[in-house]
Structure formats: C-alpha cells, structure tokens
C-alpha atoms as a PDB file:
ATOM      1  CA  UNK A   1     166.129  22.162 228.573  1.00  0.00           C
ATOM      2  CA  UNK A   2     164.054  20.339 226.341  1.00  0.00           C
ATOM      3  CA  UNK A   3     166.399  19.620 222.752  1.00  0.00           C
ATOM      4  CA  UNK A   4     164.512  18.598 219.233  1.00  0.00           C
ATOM      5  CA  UNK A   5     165.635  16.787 216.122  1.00  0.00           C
ATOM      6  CA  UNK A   6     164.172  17.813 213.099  1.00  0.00           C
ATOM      7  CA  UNK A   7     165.653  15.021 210.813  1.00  0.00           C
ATOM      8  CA  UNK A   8     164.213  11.464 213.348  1.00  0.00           C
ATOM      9  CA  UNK A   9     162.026   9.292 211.136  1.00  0.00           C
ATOM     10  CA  UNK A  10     159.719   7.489 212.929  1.00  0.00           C
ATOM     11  CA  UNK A  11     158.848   4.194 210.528  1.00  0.00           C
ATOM     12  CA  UNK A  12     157.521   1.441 211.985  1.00  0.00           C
ATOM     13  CA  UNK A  13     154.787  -1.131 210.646  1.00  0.00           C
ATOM     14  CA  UNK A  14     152.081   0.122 212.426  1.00  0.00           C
ATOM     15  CA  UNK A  15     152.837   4.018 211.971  1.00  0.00           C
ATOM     16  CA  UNK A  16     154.013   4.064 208.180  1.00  0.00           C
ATOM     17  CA  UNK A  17     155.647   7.305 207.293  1.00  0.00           C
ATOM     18  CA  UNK A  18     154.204   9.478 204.638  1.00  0.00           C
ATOM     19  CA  UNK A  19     155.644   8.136 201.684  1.00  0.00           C
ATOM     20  CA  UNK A  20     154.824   4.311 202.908  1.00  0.00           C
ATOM     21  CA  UNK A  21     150.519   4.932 203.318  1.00  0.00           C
ATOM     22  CA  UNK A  22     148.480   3.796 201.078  1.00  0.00           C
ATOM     23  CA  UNK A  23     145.615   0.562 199.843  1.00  0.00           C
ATOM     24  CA  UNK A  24     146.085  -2.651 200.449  1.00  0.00           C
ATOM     25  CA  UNK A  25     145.302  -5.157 198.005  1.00  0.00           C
ATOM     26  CA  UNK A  26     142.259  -6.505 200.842  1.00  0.00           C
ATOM     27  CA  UNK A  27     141.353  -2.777 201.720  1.00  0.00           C
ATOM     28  CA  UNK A  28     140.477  -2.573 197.666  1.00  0.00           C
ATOM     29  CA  UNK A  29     138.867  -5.830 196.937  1.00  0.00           C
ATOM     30  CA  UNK A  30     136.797  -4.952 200.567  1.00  0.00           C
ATOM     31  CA  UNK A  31     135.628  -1.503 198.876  1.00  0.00           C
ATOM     32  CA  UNK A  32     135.378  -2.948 195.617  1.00  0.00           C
ATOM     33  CA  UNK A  33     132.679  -6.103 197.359  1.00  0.00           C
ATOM     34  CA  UNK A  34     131.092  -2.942 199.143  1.00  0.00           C
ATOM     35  CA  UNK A  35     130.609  -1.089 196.249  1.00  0.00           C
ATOM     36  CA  UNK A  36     129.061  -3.077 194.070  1.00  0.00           C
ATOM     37  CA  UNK A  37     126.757  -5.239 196.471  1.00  0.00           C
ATOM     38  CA  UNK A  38     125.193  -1.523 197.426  1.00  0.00           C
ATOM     39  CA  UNK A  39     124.594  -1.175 193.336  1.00  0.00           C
ATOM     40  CA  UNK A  40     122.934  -4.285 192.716  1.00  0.00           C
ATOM     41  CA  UNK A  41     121.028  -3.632 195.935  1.00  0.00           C
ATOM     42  CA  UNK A  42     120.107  -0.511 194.642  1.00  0.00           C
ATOM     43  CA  UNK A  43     118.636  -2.243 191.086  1.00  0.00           C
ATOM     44  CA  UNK A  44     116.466  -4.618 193.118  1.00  0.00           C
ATOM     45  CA  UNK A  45     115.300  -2.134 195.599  1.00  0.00           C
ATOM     46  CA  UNK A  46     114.055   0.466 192.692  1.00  0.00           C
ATOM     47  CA  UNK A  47     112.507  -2.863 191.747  1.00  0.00           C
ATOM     48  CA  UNK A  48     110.967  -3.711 194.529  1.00  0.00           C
ATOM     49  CA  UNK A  49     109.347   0.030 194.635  1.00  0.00           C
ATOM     50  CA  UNK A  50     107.900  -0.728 190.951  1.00  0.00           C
ATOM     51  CA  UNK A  51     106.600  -3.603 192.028  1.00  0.00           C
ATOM     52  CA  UNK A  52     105.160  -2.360 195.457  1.00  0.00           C
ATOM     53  CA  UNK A  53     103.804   0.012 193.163  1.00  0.00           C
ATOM     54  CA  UNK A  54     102.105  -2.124 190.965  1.00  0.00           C
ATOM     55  CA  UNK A  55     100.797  -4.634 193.717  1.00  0.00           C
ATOM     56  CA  UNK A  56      99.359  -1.859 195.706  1.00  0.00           C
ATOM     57  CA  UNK A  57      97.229  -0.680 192.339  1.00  0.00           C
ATOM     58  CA  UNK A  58      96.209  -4.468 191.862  1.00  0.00           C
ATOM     59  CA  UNK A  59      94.861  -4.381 195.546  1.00  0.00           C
ATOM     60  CA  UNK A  60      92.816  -1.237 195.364  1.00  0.00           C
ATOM     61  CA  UNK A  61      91.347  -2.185 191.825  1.00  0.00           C
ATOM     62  CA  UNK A  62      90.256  -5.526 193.372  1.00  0.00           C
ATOM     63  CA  UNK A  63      88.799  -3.817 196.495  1.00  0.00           C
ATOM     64  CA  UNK A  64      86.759  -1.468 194.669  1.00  0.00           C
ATOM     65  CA  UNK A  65      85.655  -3.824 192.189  1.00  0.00           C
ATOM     66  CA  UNK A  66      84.551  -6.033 195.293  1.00  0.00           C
ATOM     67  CA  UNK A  67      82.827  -2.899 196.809  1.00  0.00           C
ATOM     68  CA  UNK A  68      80.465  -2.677 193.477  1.00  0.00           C
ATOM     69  CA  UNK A  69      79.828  -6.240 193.899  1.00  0.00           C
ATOM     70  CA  UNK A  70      78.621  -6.063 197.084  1.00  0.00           C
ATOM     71  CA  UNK A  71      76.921  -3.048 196.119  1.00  0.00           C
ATOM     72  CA  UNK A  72      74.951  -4.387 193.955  1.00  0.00           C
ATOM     73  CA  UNK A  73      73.806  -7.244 196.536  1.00  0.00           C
ATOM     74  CA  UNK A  74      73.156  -5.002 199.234  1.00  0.00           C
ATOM     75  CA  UNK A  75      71.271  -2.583 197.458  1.00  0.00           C
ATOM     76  CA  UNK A  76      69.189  -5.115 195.265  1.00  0.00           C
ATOM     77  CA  UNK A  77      69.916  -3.405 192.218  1.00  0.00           C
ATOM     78  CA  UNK A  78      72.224  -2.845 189.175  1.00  0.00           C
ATOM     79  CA  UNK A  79      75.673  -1.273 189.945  1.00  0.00           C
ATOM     80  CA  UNK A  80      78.061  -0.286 187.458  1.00  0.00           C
ATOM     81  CA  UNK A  81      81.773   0.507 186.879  1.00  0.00           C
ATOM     82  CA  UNK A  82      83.263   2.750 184.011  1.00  0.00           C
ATOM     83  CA  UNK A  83      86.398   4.364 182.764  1.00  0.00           C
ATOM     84  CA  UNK A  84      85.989   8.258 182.986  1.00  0.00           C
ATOM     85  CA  UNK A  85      88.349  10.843 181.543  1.00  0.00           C
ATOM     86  CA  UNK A  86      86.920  13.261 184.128  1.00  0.00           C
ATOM     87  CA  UNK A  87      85.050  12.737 187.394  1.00  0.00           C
ATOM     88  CA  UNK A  88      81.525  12.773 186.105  1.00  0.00           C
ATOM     89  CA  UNK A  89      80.672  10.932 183.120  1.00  0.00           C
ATOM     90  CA  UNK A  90      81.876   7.840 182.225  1.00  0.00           C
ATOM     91  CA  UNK A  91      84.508   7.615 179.064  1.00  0.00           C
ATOM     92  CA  UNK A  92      82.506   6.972 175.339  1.00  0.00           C
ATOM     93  CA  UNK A  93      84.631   4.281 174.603  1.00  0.00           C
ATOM     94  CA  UNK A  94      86.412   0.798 176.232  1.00  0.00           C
ATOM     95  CA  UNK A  95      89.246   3.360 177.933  1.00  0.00           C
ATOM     96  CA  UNK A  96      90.027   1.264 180.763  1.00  0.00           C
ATOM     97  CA  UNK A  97      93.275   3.129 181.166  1.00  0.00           C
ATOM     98  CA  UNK A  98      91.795   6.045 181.876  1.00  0.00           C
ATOM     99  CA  UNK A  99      93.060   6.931 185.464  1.00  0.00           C
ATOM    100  CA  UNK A 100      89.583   7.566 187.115  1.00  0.00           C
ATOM    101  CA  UNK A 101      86.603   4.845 187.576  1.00  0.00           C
ATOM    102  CA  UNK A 102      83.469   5.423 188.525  1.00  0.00           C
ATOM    103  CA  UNK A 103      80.818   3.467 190.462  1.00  0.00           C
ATOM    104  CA  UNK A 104      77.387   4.337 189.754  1.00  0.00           C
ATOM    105  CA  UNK A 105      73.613   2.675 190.269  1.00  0.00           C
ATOM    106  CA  UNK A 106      71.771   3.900 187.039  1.00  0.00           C
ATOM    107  CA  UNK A 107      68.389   4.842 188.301  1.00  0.00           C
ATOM    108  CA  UNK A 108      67.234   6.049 185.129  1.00  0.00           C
ATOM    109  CA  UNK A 109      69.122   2.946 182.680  1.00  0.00           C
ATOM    110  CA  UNK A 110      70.980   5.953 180.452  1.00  0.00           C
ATOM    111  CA  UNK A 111      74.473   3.414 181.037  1.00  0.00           C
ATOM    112  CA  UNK A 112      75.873   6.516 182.298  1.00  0.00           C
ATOM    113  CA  UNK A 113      76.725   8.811 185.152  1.00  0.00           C
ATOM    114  CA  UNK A 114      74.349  11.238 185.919  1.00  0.00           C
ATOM    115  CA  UNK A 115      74.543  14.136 189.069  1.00  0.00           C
ATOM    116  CA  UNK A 116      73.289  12.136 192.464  1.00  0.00           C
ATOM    117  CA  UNK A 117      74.212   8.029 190.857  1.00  0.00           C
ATOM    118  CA  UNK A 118      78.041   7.622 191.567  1.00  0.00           C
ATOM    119  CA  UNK A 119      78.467   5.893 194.492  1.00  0.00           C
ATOM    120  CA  UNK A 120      82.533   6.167 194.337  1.00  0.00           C
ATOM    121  CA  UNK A 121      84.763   7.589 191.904  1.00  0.00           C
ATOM    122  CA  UNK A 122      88.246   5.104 192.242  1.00  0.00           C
ATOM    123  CA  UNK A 123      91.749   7.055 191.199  1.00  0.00           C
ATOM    124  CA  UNK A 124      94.478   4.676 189.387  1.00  0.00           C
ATOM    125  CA  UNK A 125      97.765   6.180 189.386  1.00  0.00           C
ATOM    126  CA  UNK A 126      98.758   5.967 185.594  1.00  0.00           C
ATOM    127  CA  UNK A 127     102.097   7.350 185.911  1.00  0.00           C
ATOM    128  CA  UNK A 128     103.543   4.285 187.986  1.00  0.00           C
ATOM    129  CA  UNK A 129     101.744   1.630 185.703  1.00  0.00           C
ATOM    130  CA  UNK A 130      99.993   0.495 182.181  1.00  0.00           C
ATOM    131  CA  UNK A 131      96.987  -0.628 181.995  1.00  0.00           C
ATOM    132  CA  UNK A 132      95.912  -3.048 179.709  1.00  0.00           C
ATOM    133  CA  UNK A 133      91.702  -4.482 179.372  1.00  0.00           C
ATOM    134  CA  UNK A 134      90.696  -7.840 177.847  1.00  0.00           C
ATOM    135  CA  UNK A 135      87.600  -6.884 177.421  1.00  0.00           C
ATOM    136  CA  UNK A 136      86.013  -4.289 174.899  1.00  0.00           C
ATOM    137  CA  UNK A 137      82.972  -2.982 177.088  1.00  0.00           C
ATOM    138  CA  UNK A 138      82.335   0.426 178.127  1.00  0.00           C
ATOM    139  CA  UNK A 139      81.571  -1.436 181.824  1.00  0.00           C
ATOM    140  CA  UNK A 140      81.099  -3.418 184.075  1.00  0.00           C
ATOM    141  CA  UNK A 141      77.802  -4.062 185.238  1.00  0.00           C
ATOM    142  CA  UNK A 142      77.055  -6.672 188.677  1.00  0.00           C
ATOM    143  CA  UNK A 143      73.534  -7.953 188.632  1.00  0.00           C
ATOM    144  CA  UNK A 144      71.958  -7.928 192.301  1.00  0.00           C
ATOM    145  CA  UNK A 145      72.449 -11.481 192.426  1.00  0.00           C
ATOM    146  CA  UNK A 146      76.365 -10.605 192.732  1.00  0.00           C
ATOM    147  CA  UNK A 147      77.019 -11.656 188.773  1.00  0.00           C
ATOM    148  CA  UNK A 148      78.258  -9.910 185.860  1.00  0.00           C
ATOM    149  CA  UNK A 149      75.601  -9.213 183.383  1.00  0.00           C
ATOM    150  CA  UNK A 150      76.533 -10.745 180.020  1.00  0.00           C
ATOM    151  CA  UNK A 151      79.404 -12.733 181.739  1.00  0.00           C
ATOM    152  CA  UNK A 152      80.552 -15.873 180.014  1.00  0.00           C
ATOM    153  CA  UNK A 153      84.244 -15.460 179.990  1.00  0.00           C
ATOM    154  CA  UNK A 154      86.886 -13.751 182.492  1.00  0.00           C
ATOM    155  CA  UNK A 155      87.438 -10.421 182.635  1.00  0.00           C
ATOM    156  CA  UNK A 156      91.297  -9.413 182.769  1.00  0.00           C
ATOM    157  CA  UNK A 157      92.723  -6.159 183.776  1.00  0.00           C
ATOM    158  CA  UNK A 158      96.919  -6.273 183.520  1.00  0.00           C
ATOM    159  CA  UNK A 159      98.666  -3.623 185.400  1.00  0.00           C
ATOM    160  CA  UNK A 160     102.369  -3.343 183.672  1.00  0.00           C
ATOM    161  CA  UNK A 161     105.708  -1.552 184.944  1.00  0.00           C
ATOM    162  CA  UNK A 162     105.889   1.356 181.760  1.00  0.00           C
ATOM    163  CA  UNK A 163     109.594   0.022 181.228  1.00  0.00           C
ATOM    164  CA  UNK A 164     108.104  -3.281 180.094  1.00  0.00           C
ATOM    165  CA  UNK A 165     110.670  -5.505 182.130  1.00  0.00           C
ATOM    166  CA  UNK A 166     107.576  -7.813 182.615  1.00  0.00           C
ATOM    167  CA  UNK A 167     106.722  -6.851 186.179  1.00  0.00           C
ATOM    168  CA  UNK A 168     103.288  -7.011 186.466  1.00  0.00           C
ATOM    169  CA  UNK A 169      99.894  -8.558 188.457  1.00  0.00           C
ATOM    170  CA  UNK A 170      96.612  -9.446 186.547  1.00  0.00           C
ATOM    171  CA  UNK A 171      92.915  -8.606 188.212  1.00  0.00           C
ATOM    172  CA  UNK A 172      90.975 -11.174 186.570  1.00  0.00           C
ATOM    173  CA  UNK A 173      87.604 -11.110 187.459  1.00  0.00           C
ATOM    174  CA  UNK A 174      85.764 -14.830 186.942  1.00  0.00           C
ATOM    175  CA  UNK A 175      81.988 -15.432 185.565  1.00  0.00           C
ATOM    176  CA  UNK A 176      80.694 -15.405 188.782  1.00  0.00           C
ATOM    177  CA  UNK A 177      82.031 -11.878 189.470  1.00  0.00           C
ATOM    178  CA  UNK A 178      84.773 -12.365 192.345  1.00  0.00           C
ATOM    179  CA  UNK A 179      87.614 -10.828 191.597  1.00  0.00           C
ATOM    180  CA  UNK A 180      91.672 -12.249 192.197  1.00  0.00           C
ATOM    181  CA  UNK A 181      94.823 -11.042 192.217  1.00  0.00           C
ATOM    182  CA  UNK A 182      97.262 -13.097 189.985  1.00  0.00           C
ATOM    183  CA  UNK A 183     101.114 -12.845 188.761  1.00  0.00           C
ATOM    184  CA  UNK A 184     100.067 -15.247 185.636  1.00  0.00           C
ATOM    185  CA  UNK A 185      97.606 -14.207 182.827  1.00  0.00           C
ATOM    186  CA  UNK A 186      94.787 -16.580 181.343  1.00  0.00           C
ATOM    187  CA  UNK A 187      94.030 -14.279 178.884  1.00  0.00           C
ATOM    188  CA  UNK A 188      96.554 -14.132 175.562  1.00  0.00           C
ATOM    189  CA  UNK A 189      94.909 -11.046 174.657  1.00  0.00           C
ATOM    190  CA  UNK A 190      96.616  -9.146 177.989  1.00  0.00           C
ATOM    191  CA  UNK A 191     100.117  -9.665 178.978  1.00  0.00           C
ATOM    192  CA  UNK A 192     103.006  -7.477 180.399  1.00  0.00           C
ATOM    193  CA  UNK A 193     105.530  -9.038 178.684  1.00  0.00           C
END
C-alpha cells in the first residue's frame, strides 16, 4: 500500500517552494547588462548599415567616374558625364542629385545625349543618401589625354546620411582627373555636417 500526505512542504535552498521563487538582485543587474548592451548594439549596427550604405555609393561613383576616364583615353576622344532625370537626356541644369548619370561620347558636340552616344547610364540610390555638388556644371567632360576639360580646381561630390548625423564620404575628383574616396572635405562649399 502506497500512503500520501497532502500537507509535506518540500523547502529547501535549491528547490524553493512557490511562494519563495523569484529575481535575484545578480539575475536583474545580468538582464539589465544584457539588455541594454543589445540596444546600444543595435544603434551602432543601424549605423554601420548607413554607413555601409553610403561607402558602397562612394565606391561605385568613383568606379564609374574612373570608367569615363579611361574611356576617354582608350577611345581617343571626348567622354562625358551628366545628371539625368530620366535615362536618356541629360538634366538642363547642375542636378547632380539626380539619381541617374549618364556616360556619353558626343559625336555630334550637342553637350547632350543623343540615341546610339551613352556608353553607361550609372543608378545612385537617393533614398539611402544626399547628394551634395561643388561644382555648378551641367558635366563632366575627360579630355582624351585623361584630364578634365576646364579643370583648375577639385571637383567634390559629398554623399550624406538624410538624418544629417554627419556620416558621410567625399568623391573629390583632382585637376588631373583621378578620382578618391575621402571621409574629410576640402571644399567649404560641400559638407555633411
């Protein structure tokens, strides 16, 4: 015969009864050290994105930029870059922030796109970044020689976070027409900040 007590309270330090469970003062400051080291990661890493963001714009502006230039010395001839608010002709005015480029040899000198001249149209993604020119052309024109025609200053193109918490990378391209990547500007005219 097997006999049960219903009124045995089993209390012991390692099996608390009901009434005895709850947080220790080092289970709470554990969660609490948890908790908000995963929120501050969680600031830097959307951060990090906006700045991934930005860098990877800087890159492909720089590459394409480079691809006119050598453009222009492989084929022995004018190549030009301008803002476009569509995908054929380039933009009437200095709208660098327009979020499509185009790269085009001018065969008949109109200083714009025509059917059967672009070489490459370049997409900028607008929504992730701001976009800021120092300069007030229409384009950007390399020479054959590798140069930019009329260049006597450098040319600075600021890509911004849209928040304006100064994150940011500068494609400044020099009078000899090679482009860089930088995190500073040289140009008061252009900053993030």
């Amino acid at each position: 015969m097997f006999r049960t007590t219903s009124n045995v309270s089993y209390s012991s330090p390692f099996c608390p009864s009901f009434a005895e469970r709850g947080f220790t003062l080092s289970e709470l400051m554990t969660t609490l050290a948890i908790s908000s080291a995963l929120a501050v990661g969680s600031v830097s890493f959307a951060s990090l994105l906006k700045d991934t963001a930005i860098s990877t714009s800087a890159n492909g502006i720089v590459g394409y930029i480079n691809l006119a230039r050598s453009e222009a010395i492989r084929r022995q001839t004018e190549v030009k870059i301008c803002p476009s608010a569509g995908h054929a002709r380039c933009a009437s005015t200095d709208a660098w922030q327009q979020p499509t480029w185009l790269m085009y040899v001018d065969a008949n000198h109109n200083n714009d796109a025509d059917a059967g001249e672009v070489v490459q149209i370049h997409e900028i993604d607008t929504k992730q970044i701001t976009f800021k020119a120092s300069n007030n052309e229409k384009q950007l024109t390399y020479l054959p020689s590798g140069t930019l025609h009329g260049s006597v200053l450098n040319r600075t193109f600021a890509l911004c976070d849209p928040s304006g918490k100064g994150l940011g990378r500068y494609v400044v391209i020099n009078v000899a027409g090679r482009s860089y990547i930088s995190k500073k500007t040289g140009n008061e005219k252009v900053r993030c900040s």
